[in-house]
Protein backbone atom coordinates (compact mmCIF):
# COMPACT_ATOMS: atom_id res chain seq x y z
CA UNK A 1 0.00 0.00 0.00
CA UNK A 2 2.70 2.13 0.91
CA UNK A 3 4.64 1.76 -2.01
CA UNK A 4 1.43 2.48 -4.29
CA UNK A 5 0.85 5.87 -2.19
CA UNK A 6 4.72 7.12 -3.09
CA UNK A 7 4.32 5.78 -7.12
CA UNK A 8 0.81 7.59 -7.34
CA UNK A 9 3.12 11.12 -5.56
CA UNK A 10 6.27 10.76 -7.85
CA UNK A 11 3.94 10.37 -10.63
CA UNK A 12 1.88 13.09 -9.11
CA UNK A 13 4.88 15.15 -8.63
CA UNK A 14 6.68 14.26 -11.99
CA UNK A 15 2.84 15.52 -13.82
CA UNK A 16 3.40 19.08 -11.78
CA UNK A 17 7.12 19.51 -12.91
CA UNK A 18 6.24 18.97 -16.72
CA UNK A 19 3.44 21.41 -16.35
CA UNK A 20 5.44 23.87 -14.91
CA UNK A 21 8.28 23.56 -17.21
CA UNK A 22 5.84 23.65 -19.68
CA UNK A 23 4.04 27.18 -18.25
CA UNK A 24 7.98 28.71 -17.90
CA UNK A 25 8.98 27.88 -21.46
CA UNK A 26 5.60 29.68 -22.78
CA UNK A 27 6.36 32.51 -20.28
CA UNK A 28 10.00 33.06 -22.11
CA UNK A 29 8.04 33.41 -25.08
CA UNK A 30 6.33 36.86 -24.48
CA UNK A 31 2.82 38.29 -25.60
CA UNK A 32 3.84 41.33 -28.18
CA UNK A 33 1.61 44.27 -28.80
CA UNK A 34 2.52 46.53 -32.06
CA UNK A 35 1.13 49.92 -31.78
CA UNK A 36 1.48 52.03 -34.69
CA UNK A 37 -0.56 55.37 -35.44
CA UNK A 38 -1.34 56.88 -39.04
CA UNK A 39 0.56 59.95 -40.08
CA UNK A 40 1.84 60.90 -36.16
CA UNK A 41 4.38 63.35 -36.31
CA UNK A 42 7.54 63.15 -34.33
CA UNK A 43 7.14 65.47 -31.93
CA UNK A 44 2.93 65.29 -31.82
CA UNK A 45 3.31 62.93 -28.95
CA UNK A 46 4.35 64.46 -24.98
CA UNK A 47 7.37 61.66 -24.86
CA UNK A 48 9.11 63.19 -27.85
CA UNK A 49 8.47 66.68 -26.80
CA UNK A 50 5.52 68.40 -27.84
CA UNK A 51 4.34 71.02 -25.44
CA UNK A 52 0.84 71.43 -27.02
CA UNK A 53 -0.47 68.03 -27.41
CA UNK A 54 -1.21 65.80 -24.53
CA UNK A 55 -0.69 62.65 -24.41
CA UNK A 56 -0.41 61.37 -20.53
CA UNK A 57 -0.59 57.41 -20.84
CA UNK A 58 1.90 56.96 -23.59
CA UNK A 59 4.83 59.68 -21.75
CA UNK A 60 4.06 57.36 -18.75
CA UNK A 61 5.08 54.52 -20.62
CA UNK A 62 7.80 55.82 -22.25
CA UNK A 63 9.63 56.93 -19.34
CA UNK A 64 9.71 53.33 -18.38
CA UNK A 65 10.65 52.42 -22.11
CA UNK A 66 13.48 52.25 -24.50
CA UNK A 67 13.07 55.29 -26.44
CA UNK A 68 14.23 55.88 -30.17
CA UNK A 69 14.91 59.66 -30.69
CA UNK A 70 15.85 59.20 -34.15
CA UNK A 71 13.48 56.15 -35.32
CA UNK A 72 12.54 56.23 -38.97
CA UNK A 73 10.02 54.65 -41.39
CA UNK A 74 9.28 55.68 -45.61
CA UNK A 75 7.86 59.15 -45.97
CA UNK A 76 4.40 57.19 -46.79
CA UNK A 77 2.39 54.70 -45.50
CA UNK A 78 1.92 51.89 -48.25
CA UNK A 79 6.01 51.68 -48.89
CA UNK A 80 6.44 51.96 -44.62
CA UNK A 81 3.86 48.93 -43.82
CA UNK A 82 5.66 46.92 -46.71
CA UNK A 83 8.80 47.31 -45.57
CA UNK A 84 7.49 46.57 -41.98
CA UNK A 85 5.79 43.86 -42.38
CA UNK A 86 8.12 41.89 -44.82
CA UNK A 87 11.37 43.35 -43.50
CA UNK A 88 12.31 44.14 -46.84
CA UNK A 89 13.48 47.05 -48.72
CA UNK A 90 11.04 48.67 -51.44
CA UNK A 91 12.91 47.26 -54.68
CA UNK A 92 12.34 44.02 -53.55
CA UNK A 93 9.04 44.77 -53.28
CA UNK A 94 8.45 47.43 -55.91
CA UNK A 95 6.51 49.55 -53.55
CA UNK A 96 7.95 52.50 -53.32
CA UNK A 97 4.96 55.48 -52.30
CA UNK A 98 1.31 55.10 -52.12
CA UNK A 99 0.20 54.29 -55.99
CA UNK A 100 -2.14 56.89 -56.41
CA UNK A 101 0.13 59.92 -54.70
CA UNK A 102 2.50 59.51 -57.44
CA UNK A 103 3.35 62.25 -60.23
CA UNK A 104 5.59 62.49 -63.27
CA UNK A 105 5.58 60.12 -66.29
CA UNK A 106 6.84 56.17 -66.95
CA UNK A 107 10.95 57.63 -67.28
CA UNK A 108 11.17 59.18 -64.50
CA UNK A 109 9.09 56.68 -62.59
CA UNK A 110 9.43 52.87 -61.68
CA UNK A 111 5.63 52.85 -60.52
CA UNK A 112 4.97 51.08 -57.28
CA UNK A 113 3.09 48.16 -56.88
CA UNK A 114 0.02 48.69 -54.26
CA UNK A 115 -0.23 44.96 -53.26
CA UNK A 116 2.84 42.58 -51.63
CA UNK A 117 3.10 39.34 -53.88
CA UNK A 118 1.72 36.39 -51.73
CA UNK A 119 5.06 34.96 -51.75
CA UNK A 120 6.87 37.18 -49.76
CA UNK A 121 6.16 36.22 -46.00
CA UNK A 122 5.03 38.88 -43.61
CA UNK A 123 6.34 38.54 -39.92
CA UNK A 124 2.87 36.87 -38.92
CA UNK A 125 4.17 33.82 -40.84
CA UNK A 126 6.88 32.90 -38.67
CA UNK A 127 5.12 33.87 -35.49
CA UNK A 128 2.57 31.64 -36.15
CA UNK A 129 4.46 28.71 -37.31
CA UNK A 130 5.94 29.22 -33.57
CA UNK A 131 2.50 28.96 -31.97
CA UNK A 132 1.28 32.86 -31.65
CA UNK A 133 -2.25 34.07 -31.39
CA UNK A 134 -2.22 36.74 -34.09
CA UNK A 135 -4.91 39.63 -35.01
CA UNK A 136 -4.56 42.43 -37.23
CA UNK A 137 -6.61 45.66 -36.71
CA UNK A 138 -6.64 48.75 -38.49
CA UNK A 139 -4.81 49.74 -41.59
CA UNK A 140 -3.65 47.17 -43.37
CA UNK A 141 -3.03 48.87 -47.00
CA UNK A 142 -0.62 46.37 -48.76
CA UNK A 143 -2.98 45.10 -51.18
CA UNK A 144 -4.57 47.07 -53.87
CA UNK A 145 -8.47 47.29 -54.85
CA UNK A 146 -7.43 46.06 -57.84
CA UNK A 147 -4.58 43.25 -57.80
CA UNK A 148 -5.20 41.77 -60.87
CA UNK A 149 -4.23 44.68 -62.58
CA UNK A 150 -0.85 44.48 -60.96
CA UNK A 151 0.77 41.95 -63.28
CA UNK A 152 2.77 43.48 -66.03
CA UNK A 153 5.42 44.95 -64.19
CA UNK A 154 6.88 47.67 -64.32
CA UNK A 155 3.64 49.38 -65.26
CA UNK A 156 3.48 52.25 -67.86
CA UNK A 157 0.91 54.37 -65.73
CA UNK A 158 0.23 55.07 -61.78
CA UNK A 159 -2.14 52.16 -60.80
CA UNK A 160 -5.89 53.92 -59.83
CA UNK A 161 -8.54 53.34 -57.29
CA UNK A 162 -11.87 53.23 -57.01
CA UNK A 163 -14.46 56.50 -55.89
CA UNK A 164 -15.36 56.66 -52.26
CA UNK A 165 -18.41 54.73 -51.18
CA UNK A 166 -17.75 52.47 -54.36
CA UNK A 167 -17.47 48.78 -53.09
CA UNK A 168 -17.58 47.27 -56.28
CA UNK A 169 -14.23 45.40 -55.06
CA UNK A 170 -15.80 44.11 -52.16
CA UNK A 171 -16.54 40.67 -53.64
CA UNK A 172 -13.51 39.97 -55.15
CA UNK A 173 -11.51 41.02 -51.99
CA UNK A 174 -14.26 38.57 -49.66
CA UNK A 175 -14.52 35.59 -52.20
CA UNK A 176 -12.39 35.75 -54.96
CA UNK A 177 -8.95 35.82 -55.60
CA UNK A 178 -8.15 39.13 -53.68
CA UNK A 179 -8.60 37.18 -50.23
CA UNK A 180 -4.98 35.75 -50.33
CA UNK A 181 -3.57 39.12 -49.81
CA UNK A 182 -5.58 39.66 -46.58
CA UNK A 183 -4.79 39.05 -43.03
CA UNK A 184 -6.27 35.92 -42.89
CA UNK A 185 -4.57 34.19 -46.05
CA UNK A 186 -0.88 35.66 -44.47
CA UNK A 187 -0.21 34.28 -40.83
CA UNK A 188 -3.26 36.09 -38.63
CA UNK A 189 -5.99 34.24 -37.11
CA UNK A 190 -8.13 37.01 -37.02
CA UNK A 191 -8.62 40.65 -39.35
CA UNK A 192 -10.80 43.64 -38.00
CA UNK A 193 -11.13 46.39 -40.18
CA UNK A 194 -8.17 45.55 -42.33
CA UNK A 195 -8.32 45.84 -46.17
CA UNK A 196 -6.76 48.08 -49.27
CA UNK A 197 -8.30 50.98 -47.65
CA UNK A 198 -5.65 54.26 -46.57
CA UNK A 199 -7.85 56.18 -44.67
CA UNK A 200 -11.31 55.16 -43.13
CA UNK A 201 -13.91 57.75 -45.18
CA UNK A 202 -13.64 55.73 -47.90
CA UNK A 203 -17.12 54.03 -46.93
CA UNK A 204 -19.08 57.15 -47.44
CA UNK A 205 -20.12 58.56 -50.54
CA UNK A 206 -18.75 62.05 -49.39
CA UNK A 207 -15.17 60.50 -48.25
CA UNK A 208 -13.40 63.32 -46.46
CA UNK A 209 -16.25 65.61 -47.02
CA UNK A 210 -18.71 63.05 -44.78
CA UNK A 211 -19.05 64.24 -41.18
CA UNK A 212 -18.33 60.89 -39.92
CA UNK A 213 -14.98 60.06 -41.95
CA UNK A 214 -15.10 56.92 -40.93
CA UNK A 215 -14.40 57.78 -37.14
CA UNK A 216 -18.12 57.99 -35.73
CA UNK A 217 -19.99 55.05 -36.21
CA UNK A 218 -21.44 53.73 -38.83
CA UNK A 219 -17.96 53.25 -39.65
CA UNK A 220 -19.10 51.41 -42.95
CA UNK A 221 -15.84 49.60 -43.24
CA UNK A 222 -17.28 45.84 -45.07
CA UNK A 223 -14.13 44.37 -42.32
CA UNK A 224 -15.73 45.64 -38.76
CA UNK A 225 -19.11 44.34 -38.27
CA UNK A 226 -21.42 47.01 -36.71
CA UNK A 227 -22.45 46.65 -33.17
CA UNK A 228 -24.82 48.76 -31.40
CA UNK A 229 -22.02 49.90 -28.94
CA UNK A 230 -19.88 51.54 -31.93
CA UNK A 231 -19.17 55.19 -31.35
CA UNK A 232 -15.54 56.17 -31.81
CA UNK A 233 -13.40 54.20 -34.76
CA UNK A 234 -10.59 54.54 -32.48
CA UNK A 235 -12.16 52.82 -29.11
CA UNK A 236 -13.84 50.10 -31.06
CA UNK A 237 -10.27 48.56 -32.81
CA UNK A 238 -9.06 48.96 -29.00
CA UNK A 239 -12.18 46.44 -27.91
CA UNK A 240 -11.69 44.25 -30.30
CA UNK A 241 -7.84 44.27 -29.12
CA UNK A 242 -8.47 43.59 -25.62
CA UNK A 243 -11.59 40.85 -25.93
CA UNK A 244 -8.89 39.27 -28.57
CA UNK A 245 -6.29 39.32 -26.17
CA UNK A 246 -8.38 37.83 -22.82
CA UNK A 247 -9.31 35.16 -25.21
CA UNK A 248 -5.84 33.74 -26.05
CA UNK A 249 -4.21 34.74 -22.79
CA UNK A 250 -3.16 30.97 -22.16
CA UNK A 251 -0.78 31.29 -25.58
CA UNK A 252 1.62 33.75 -26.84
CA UNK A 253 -0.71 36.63 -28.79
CA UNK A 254 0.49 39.38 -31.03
CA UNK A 255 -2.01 42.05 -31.54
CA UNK A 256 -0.89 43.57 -34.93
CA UNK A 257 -3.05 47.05 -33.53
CA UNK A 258 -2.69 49.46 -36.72
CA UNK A 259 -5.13 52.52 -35.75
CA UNK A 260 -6.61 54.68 -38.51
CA UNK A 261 -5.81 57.72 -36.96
CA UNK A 262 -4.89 60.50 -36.79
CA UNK A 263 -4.68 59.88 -40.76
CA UNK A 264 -7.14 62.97 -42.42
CA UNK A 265 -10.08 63.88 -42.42
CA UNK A 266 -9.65 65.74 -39.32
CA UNK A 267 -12.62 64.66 -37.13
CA UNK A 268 -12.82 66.36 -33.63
CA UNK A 269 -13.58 63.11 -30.89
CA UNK A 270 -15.97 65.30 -29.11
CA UNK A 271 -16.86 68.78 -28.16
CA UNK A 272 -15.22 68.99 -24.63
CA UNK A 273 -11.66 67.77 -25.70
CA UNK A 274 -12.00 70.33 -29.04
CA UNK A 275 -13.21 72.90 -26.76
CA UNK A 276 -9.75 72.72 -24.47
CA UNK A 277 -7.02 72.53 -27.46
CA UNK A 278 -9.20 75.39 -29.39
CA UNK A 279 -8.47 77.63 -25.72
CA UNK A 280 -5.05 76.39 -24.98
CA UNK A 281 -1.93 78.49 -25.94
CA UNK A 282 -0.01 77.40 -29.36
CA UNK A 283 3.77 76.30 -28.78
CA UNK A 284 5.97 78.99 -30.61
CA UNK A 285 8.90 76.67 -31.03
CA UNK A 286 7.09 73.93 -32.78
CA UNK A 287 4.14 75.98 -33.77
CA UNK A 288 1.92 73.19 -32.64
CA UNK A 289 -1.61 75.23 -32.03
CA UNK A 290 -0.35 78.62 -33.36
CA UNK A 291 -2.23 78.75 -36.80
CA UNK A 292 -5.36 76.85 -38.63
CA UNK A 293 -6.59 76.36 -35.29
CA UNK A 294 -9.38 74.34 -35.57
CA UNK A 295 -7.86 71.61 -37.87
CA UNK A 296 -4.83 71.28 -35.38
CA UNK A 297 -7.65 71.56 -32.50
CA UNK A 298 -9.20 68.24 -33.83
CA UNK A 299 -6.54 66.93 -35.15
CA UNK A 300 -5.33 66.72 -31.19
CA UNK A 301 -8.63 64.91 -29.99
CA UNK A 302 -7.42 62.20 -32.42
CA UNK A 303 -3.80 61.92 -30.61
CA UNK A 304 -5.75 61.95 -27.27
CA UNK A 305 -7.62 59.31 -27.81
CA UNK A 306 -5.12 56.95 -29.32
CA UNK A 307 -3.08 58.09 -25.91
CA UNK A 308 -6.69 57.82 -24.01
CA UNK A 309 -6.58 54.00 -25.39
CA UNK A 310 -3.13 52.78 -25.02
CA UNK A 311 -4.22 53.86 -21.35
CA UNK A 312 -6.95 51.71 -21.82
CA UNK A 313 -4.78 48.33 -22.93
CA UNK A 314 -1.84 49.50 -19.98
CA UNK A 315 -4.85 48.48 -17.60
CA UNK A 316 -5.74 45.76 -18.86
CA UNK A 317 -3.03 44.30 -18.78
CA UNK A 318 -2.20 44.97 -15.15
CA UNK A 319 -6.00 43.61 -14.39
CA UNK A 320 -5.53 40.41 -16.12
CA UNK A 321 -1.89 40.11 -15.13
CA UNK A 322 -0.50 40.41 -18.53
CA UNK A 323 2.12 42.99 -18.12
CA UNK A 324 5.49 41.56 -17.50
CA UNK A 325 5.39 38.83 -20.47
CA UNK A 326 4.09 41.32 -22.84
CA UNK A 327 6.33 43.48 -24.79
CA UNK A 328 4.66 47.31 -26.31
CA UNK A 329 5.89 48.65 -29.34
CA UNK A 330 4.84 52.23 -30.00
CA UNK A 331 5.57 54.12 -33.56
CA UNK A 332 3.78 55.62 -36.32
CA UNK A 333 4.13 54.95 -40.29
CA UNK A 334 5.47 58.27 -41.45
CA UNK A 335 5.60 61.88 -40.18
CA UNK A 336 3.13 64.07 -39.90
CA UNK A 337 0.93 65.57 -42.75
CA UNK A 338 0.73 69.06 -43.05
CA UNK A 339 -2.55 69.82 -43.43
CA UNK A 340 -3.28 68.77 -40.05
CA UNK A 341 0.06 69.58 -37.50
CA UNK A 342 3.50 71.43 -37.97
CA UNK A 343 6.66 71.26 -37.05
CA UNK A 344 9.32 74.23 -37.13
CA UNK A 345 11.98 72.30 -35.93
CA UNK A 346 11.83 69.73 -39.14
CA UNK A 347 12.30 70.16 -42.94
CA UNK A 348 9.50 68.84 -44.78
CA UNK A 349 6.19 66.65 -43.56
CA UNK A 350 4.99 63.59 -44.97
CA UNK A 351 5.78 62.43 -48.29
CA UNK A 352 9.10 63.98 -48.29
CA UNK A 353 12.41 62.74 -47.64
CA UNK A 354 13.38 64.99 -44.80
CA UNK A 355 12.73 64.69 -41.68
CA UNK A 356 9.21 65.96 -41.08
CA UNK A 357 8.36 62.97 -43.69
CA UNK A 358 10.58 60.12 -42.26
CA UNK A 359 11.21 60.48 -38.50
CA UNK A 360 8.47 59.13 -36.38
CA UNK A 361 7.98 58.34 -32.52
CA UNK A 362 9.04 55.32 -31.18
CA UNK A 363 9.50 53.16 -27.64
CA UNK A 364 9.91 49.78 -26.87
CA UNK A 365 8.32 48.67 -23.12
CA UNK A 366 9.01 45.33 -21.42
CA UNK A 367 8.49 45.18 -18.44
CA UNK A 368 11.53 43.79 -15.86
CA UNK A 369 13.51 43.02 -18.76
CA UNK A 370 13.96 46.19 -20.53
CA UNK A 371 16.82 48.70 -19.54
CA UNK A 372 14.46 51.70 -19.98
CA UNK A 373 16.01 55.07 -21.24
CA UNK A 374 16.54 57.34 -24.29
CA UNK A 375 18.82 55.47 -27.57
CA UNK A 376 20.32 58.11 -30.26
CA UNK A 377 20.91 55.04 -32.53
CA UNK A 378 18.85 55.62 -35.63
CA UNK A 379 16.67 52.91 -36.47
CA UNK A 380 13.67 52.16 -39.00
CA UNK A 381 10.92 49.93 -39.42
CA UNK A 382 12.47 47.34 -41.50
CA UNK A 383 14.22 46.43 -37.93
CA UNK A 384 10.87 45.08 -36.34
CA UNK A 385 10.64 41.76 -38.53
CA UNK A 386 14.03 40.44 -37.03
CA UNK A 387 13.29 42.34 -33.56
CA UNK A 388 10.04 40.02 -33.38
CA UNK A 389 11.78 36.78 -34.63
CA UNK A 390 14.23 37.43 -31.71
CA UNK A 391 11.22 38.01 -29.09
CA UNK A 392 10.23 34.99 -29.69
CA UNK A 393 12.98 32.76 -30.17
CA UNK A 394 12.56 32.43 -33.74
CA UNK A 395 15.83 30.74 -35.06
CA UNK A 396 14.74 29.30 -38.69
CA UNK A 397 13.61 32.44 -40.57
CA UNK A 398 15.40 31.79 -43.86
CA UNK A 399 13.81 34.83 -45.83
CA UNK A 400 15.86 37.75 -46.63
CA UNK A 401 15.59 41.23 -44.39
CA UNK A 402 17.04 44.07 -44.36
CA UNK A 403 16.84 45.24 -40.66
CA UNK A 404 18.33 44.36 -37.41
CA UNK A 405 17.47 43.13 -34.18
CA UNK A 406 16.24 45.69 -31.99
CA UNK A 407 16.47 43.14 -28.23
CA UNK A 408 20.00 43.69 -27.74
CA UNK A 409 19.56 47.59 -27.78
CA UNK A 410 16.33 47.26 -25.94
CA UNK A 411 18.13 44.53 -23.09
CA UNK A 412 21.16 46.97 -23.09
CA UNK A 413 23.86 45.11 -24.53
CA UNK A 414 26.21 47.37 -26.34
CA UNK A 415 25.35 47.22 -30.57
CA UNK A 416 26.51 49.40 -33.41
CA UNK A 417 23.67 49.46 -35.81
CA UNK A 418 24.19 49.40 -39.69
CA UNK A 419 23.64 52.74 -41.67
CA UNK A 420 19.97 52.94 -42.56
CA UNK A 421 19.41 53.06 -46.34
CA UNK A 422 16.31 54.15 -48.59
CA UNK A 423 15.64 53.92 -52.25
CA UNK A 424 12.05 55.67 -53.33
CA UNK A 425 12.31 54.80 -57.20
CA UNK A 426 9.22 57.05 -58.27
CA UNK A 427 8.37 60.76 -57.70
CA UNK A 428 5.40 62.10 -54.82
CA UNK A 429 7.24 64.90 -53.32
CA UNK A 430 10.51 64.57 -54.49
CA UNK A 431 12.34 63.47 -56.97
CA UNK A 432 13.04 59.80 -57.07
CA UNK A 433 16.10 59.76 -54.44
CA UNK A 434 18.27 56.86 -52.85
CA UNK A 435 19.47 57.90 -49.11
CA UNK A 436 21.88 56.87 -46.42
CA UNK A 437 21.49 57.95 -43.13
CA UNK A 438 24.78 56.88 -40.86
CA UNK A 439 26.37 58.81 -37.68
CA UNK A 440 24.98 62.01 -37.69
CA UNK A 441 25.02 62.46 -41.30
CA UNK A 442 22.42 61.96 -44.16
CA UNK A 443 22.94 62.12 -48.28
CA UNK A 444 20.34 62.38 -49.89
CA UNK A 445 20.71 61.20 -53.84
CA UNK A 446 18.54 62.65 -56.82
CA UNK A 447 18.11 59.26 -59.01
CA UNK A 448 17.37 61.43 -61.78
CA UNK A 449 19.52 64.54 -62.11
CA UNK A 450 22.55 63.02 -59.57
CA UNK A 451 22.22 66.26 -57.56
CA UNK A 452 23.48 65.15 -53.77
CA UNK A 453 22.86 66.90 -50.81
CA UNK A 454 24.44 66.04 -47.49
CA UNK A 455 23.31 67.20 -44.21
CA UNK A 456 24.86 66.68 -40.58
CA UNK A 457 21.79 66.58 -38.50
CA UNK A 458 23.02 66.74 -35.47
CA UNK A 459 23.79 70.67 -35.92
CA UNK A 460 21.50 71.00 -38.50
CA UNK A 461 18.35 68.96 -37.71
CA UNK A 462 15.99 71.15 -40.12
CA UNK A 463 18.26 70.32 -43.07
CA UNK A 464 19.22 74.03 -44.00
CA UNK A 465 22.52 73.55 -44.81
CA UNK A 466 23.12 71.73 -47.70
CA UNK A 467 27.48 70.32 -46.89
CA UNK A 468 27.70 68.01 -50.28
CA UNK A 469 30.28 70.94 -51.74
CA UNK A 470 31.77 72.16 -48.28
CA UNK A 471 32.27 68.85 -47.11
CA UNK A 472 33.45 67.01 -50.21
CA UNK A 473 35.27 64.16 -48.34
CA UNK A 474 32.20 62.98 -46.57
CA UNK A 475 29.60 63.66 -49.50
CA UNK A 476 32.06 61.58 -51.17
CA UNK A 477 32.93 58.93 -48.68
CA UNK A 478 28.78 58.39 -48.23
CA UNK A 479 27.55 58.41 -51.74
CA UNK A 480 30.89 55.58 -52.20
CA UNK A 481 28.79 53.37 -49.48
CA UNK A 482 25.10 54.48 -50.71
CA UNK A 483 26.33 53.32 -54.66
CA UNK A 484 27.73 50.36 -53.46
CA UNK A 485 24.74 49.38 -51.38
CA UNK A 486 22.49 49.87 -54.18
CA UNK A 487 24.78 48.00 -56.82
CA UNK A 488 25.34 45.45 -54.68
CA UNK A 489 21.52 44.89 -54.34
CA UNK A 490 20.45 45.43 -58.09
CA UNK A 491 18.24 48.31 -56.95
CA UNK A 492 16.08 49.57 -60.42
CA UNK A 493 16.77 53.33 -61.59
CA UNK A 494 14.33 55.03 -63.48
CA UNK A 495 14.58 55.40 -67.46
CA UNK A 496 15.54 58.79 -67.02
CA UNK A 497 18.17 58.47 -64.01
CA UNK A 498 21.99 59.93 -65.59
CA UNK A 499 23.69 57.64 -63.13
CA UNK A 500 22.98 54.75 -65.91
């Protein structure tokens, strides 16, 4: 009797050790949250020093975050989620700006592709393959409304899209051969609200001119089924975050949380919140506030409730005892657009190469494992496909990317990080341009003409002072590394391009 007592408590025992060995080894594996706003400006967030707008809940978490002062994505959104989500630079994907914001003919284009061939993995492959949860929500924007028009490439015109409130794509996009470019069809387990759409007015008839834009509900987007809770665009991807995450809280999840705004049309949140920013003093250094108040004025409500929500996830997490196996990253695709905020202290806004177009917010929190602080290194969003694969252990990625692990930086562990390199083949704001940023310096390349201009922007951050003749030996020593970079990749040059 005795002896069957101890077998039945070593087995006993033995059952309890595998279990817990079992619940540590999923713990090392932690829950990842990706966070990125539309068209947020560098500075249009508290943590990165804006004076004017308010954001309370994400300069909390920052100050207990790795924070990127000079983080960097594409100056638009289709080319930055590409890159992003495949870790791959734009001439291997032949998206290069947002199809339809493109100008200037066939030679002194190579016009971008709108949707990313269904070979190319996206980081959700890998992650799932390794037993994530995954949802996307929000933007998604790498397929086109039309993809079978994107065969013959390079194409001779600008690819087109259909008139708001037309959903004559719908089908194809549901049923037909569209669907294997969605969420579903590419590593998630779950798509809210995801589809070719930039923007979310494009449901109503009216588009920007509509008074809901997409934001107030009906949000009349065919990928977020109506509920009779909807009121704010913003809150409701948040919901669907959280119920998605208390569902798979037994597994590793990562919550692929893309929100819509601030991305135009300006639509105030509500009358209180525009009320305060309409009374409250601009900032004369940024000139956040100062002019076109109202637009700015709304524009804010939008920031404040994307801070308002990450709020709302931070406590969740603490009530459902999420928050020290679950890593927050925090960025947006692009800089701001300058319709809605402003910037005195950049060059440009979004859709240019400078920095008002390129140089976004950024943090990375984990709790107890991060060494929280402020990092100078520049980095850009092609660095978040290997920075997941190393969250979670990932060791058999065989694909080609272009980034770089972001944990040892994060953990750190003393890194130098490669120069960060960009080629935009086709023409929205600029001319087609290849650019290195390395050290405190950035060349910027005109693929057509060959005209170079250098800037060092750590005394010069608005890119005033154009070096490339002053400083020959550097202009020459970067545009040496930025040729070979491109040669050595077989990156395209327009018909027109004199470095041929």
């Amino acid at each position: 009797m005795k002896k069957t007592v101890v077998s039945i408590l070593v087995f006993t025992f033995l059952q309890i050790s595998c279990v817990s060995k079992k619940e540590i080894k999923t713990l090392e594996k932690p829950n990842i949250i990706f966070i990125m706003a539309d068209d947020l400006g560098w500075q249009d967030v508290g943590f990165m020093g804006s004076k004017w707008f308010e954001t309370p809940n994400l300069d909390a978490l920052a100050k207990k975050s790795k924070v990127f002062t000079n983080a960097y994505m594409y100056p638009t959104c289709s080319p930055s989620r590409t890159a992003l989500l495949t870790g791959k630079q734009s001439f291997r994907t032949g998206v290069y700006n947002v199809p339809v914001l493109e100008k200037k003919d066939a030679d002194k284009n190579i016009y971008s592709r709108w949707t990313v061939d269904e070979n190319i993995p996206l980081y959700s492959n890998p992650l799932n393959k390794a037993g994530y949860k995954l949802i996307h929500i929000g933007k998604w924007h790498i397929v086109g409304p039309y993809p079978e028009t994107e065969k013959n490439y390079p194409f001779k015109a600008k690819l087109s899209q259909p008139d708001s409130g037309d959903l004559s794509w719908l089908e194809n996009h549901t049923n037909g051969s569209a669907k294997k470019y969605y969420p579903t069809e590419r590593g998630f387990h779950k798509n809210v609200g995801g589809t070719w759409w930039g923007d979310p007015a494009r449901g109503y008839n009216k588009g920007y001119a509509s008074e809901s834009g997409g934001y107030k509900a009906p949000f009349k987007n065919p990928f977020i089924e109506d509920k009779p809770t909807d009121n704010w665009l913003t809150d409701r991807l948040t919901d669907e975050a959280m119920a998605f995450m208390e569902a798979n809280s037994n597994a590793p999840f990562f919550v692929n949380l893309n929100y819509y705004a601030p991305h135009r049309p300006t639509v105030a949140k509500n009358n209180k919140w525009f009320d305060y920013f309409m009374a409250k003093a601009g900032d004369s250094i940024t000139g956040q506030g100062i002019s076109r108040r109202e637009r700015i004025a709304a524009y804010a409500t939008m920031i404040k409730s994307i801070d308002e929500n990450v709020g709302r996830i931070i406590d969740f997490l603490k009530q459902k005892g999420l928050s020290d196996n679950t890593v927050i990253v925090f960025t947006s695709d692009n800089g701001f657009n300058g319709i809605q905020s402003t910037n005195y202290r950049l060059r440009g806004a979004k859709g240019t190469v400078y920095e008002g177009g390129i140089r976004v917010p950024a943090f990375v929190h984990w709790p107890k494992k991060i060494k929280a602080g402020v990092s100078e290194t520049p980095i850009s969003g092609l660095d978040y496909f290997p920075t997941f694969l190393d969250l979670a252990n990932i060791k058999d990625f065989n694909g080609v990317l272009d980034g770089s692990s972001l944990v040892p930086e994060i953990l750190g562990k003393a890194t130098t990080h490669p120069p960060l390199f960009w080629h935009i083949a086709s023409t929205c704001k600029n001319p087609p341009s290849s650019i290195i940023r390395k050290g405190d310096w950035k060349l910027i390349q005109n693929l057509i003409s060959g005209e170079l201009q250098l800037y060092n922007l750590k005394t010069d951050l608005k890119e005033q002072n154009n070096l490339a003749e002053e400083n020959v030996s550097k202009t020459q020593e970067l545009l040496k590394e930025l040729k070979d970079w491109r040669e050595d990749n077989k990156a395209p040059l327009p018909k027109a391009s004199v470095l041929k």
